[in-house]
N, C-alpha and C. Protein backbone atom coordinates (compact mmCIF):
# COMPACT_ATOMS: atom_id res chain seq x y z
N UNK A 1 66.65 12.98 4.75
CA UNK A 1 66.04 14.25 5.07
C UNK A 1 66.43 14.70 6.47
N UNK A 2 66.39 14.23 7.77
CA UNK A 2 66.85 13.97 8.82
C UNK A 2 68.15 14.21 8.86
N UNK A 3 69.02 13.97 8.23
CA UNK A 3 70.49 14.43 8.20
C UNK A 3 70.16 15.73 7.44
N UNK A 4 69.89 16.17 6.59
CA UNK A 4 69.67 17.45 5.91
C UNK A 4 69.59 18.64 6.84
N UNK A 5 68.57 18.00 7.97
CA UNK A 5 67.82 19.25 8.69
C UNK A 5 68.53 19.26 9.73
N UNK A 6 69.07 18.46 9.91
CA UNK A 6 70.57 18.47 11.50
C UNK A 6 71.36 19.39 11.05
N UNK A 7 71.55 19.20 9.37
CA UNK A 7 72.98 19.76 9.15
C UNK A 7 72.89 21.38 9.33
N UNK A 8 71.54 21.66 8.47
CA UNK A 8 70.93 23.05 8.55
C UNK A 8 70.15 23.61 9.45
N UNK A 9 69.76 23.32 10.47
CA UNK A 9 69.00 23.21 11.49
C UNK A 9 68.89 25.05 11.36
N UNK A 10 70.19 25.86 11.31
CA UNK A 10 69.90 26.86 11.74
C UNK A 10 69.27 27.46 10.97
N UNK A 11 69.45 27.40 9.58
CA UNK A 11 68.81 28.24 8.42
C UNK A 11 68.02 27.37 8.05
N UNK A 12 66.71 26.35 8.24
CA UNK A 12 65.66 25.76 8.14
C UNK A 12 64.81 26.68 8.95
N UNK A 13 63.51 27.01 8.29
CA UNK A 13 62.86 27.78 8.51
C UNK A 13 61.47 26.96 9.03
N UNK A 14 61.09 26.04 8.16
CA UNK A 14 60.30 24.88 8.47
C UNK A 14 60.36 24.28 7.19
N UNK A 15 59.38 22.91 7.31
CA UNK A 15 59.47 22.07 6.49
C UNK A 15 57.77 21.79 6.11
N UNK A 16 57.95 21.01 4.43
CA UNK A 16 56.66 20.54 4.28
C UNK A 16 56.80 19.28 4.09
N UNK A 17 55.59 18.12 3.91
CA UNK A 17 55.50 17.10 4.05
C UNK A 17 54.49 16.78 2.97
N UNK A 18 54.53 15.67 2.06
CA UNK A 18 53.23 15.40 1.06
C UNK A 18 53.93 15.28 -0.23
N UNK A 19 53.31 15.82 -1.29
CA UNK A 19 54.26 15.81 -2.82
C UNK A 19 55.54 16.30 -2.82
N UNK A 20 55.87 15.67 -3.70
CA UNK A 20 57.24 16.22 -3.84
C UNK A 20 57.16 17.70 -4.52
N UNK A 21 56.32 17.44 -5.37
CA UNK A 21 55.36 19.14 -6.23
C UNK A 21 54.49 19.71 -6.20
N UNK A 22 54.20 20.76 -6.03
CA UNK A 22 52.66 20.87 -6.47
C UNK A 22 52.67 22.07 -6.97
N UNK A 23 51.95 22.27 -7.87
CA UNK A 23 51.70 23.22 -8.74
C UNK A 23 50.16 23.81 -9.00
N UNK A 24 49.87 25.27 -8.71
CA UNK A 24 48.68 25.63 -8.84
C UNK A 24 48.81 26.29 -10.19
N UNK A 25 48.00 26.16 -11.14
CA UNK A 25 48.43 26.82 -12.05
C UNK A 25 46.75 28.22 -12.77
N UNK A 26 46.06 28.51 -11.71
CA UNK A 26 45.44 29.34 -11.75
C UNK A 26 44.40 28.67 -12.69
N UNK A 27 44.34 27.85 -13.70
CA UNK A 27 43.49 27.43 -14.50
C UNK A 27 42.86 25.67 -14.30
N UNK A 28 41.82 25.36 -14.14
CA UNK A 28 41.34 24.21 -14.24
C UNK A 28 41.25 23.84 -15.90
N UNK A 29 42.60 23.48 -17.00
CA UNK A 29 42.67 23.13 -17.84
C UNK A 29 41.13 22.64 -18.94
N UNK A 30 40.54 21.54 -17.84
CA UNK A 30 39.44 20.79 -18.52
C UNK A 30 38.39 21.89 -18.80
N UNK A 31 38.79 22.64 -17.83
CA UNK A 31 37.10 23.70 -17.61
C UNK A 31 37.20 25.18 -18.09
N UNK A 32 38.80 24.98 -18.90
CA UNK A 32 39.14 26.76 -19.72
C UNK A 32 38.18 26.98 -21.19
N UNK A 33 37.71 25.81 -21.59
CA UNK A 33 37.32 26.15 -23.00
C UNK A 33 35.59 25.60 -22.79
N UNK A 34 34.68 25.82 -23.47
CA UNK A 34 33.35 25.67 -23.95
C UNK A 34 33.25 24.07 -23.79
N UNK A 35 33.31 23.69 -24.43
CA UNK A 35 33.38 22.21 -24.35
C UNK A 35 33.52 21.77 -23.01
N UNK A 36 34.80 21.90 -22.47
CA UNK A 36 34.85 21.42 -21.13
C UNK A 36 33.87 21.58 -20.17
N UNK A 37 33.34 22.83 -20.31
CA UNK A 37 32.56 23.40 -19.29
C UNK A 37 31.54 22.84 -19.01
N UNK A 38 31.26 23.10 -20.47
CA UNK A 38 29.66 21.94 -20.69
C UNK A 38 29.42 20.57 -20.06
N UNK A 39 30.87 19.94 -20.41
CA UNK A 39 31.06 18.20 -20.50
C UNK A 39 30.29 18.70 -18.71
N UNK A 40 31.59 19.14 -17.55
CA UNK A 40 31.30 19.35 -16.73
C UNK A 40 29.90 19.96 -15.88
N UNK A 41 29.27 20.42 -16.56
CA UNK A 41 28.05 21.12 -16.54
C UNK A 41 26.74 20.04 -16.55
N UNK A 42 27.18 18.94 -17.30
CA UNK A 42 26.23 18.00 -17.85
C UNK A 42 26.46 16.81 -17.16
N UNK A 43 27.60 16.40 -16.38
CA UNK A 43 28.08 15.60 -15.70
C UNK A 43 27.58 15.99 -13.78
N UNK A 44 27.54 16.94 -13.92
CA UNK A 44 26.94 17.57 -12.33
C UNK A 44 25.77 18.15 -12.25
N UNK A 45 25.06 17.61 -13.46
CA UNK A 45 23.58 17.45 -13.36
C UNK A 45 23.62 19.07 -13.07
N UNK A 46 23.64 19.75 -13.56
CA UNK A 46 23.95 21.45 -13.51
C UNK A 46 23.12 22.05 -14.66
N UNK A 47 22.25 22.98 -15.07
CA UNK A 47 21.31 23.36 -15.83
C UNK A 47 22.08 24.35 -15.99
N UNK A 48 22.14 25.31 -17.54
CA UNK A 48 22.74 26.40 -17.96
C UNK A 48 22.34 27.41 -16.85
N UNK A 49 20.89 27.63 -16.66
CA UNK A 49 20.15 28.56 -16.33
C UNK A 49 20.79 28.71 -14.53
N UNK A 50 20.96 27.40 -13.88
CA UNK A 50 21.29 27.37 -12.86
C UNK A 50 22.63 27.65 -12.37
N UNK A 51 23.31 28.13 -13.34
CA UNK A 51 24.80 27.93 -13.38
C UNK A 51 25.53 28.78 -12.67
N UNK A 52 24.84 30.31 -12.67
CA UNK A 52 25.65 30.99 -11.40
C UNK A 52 25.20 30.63 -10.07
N UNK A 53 23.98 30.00 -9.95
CA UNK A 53 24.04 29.41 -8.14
C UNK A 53 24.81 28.43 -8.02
N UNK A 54 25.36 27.62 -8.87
CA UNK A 54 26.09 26.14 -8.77
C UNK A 54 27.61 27.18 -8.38
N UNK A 55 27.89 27.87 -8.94
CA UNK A 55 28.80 28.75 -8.56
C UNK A 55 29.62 28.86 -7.86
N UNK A 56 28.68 29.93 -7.58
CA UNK A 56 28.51 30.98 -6.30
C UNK A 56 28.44 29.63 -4.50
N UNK A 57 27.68 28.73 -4.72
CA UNK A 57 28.00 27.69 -3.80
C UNK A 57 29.04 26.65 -4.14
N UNK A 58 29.90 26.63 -4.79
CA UNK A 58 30.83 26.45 -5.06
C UNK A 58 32.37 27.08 -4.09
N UNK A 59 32.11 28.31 -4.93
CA UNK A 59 33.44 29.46 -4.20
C UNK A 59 33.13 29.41 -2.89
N UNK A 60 31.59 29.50 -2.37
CA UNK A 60 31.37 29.21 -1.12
C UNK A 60 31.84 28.79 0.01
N UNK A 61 31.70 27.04 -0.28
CA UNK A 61 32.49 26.17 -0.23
C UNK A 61 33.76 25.81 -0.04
N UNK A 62 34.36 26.28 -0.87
CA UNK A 62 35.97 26.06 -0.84
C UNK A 62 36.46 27.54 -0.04
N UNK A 63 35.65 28.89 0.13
CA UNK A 63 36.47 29.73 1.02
C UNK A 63 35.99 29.17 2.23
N UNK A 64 34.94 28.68 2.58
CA UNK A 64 35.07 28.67 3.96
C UNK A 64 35.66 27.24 4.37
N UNK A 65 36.12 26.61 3.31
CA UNK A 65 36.77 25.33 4.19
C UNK A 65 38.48 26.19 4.16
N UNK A 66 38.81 26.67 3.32
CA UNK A 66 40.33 27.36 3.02
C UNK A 66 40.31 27.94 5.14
N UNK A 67 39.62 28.32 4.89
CA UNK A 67 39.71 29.93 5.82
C UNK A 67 39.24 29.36 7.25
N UNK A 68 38.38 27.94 7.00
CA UNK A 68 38.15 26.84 8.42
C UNK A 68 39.30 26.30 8.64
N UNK A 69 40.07 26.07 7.79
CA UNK A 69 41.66 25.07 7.80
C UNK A 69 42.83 26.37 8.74
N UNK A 70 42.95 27.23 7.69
CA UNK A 70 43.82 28.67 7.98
C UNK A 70 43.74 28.24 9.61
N UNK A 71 42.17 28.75 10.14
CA UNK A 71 41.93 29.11 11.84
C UNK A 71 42.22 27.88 12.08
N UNK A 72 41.70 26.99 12.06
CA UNK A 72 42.42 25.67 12.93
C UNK A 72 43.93 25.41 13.10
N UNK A 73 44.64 26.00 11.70
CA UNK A 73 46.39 25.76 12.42
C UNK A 73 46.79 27.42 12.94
N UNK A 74 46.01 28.28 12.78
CA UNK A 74 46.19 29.15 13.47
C UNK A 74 46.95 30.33 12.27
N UNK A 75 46.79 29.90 11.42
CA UNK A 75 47.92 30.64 10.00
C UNK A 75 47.04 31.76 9.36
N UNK A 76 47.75 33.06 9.25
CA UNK A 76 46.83 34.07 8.87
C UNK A 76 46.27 33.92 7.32
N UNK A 77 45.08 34.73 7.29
CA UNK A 77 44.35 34.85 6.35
C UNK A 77 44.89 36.14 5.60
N UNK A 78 45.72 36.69 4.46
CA UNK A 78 45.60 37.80 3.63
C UNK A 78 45.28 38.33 2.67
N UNK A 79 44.18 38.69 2.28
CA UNK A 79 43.87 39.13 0.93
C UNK A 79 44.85 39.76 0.25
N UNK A 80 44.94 39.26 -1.38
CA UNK A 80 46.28 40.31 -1.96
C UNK A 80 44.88 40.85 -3.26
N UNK A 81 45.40 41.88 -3.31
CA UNK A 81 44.55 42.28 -4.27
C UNK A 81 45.11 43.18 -5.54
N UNK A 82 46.09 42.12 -5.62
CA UNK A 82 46.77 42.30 -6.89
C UNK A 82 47.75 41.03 -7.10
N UNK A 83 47.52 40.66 -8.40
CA UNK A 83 48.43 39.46 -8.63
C UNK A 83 50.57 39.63 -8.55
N UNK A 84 50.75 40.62 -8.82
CA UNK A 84 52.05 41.53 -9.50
C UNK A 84 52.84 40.87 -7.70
N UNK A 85 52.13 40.99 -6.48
CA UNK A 85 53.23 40.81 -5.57
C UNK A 85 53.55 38.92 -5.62
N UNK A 86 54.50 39.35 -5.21
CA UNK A 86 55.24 37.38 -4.82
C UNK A 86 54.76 37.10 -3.82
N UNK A 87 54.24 35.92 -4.13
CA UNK A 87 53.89 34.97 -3.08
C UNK A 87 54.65 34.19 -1.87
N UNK A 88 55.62 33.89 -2.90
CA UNK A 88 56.64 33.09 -2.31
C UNK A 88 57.36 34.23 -1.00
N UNK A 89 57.57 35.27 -1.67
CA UNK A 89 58.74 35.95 -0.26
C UNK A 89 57.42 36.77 0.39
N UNK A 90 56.21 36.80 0.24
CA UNK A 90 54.75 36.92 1.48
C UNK A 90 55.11 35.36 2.51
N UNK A 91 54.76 34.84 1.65
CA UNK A 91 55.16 33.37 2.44
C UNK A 91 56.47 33.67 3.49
N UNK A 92 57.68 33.75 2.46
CA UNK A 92 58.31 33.79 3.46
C UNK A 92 58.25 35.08 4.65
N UNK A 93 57.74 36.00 4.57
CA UNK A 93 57.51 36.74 5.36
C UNK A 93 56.89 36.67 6.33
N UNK A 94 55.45 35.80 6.05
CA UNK A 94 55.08 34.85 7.42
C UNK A 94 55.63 34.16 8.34
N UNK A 95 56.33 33.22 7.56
CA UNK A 95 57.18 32.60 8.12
C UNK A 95 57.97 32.91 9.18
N UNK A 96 58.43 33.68 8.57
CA UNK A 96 59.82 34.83 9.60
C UNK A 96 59.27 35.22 10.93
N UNK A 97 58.05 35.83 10.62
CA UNK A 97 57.38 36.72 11.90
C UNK A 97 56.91 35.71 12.60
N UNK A 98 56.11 34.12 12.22
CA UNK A 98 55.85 33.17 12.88
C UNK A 98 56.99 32.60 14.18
N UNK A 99 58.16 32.88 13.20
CA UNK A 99 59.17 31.79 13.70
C UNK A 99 59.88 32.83 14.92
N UNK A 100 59.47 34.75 14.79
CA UNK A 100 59.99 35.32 15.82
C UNK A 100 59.12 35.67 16.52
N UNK A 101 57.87 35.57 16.69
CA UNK A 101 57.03 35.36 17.55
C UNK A 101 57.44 33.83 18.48
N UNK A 102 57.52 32.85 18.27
CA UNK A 102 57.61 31.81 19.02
C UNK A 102 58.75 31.73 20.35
């Protein structure tokens, strides 16, 4: 990898570190159908009735740790509010402006 990034040094933009993959795939598989939900529902001690507060502190949860992480490396926050744009060349668009700011 180290020889890779010597060789390209100039057109390396940055690098990641961790899996070799990762894949979000918008769906928690186990938890798309009735069944699952339940299994899960019944496993986290979760009551039907209670189910949009289990939620709602849920999404909670995970935005403000997303958006605690974001501010700590300093990486902007953008709402897209539409699925249709690319991620990938937003990404890289960060990137770019990161790397000409510095």
């Amino acid at each position: 990898m180290e020889e890779f990034l010597s060789k390209h040094a100039d057109a390396v933009i940055g690098t990641l570190s961790g899996f070799d993959r990762l894949v979000f795939r918008e769906t928690l598989r186990l938890l798309a159908h009735c069944a699952g939900m339940m299994r899960y529902l019944w496993a986290a001690g979760v009551l039907l009735k209670d189910f949009a507060a289990h939620a709602e502190g849920l999404t909670r949860r995970l935005k403000e740790a997303s958006e605690g992480r974001a501010q700590e490396t300093g990486r902007p926050i953008r709402y897209l509010t539409s699925s249709a744009p690319r991620k990938e060349q937003i990404a890289r668009e960060i990137a770019r402006t990161d790397r000409i700011e510095e």
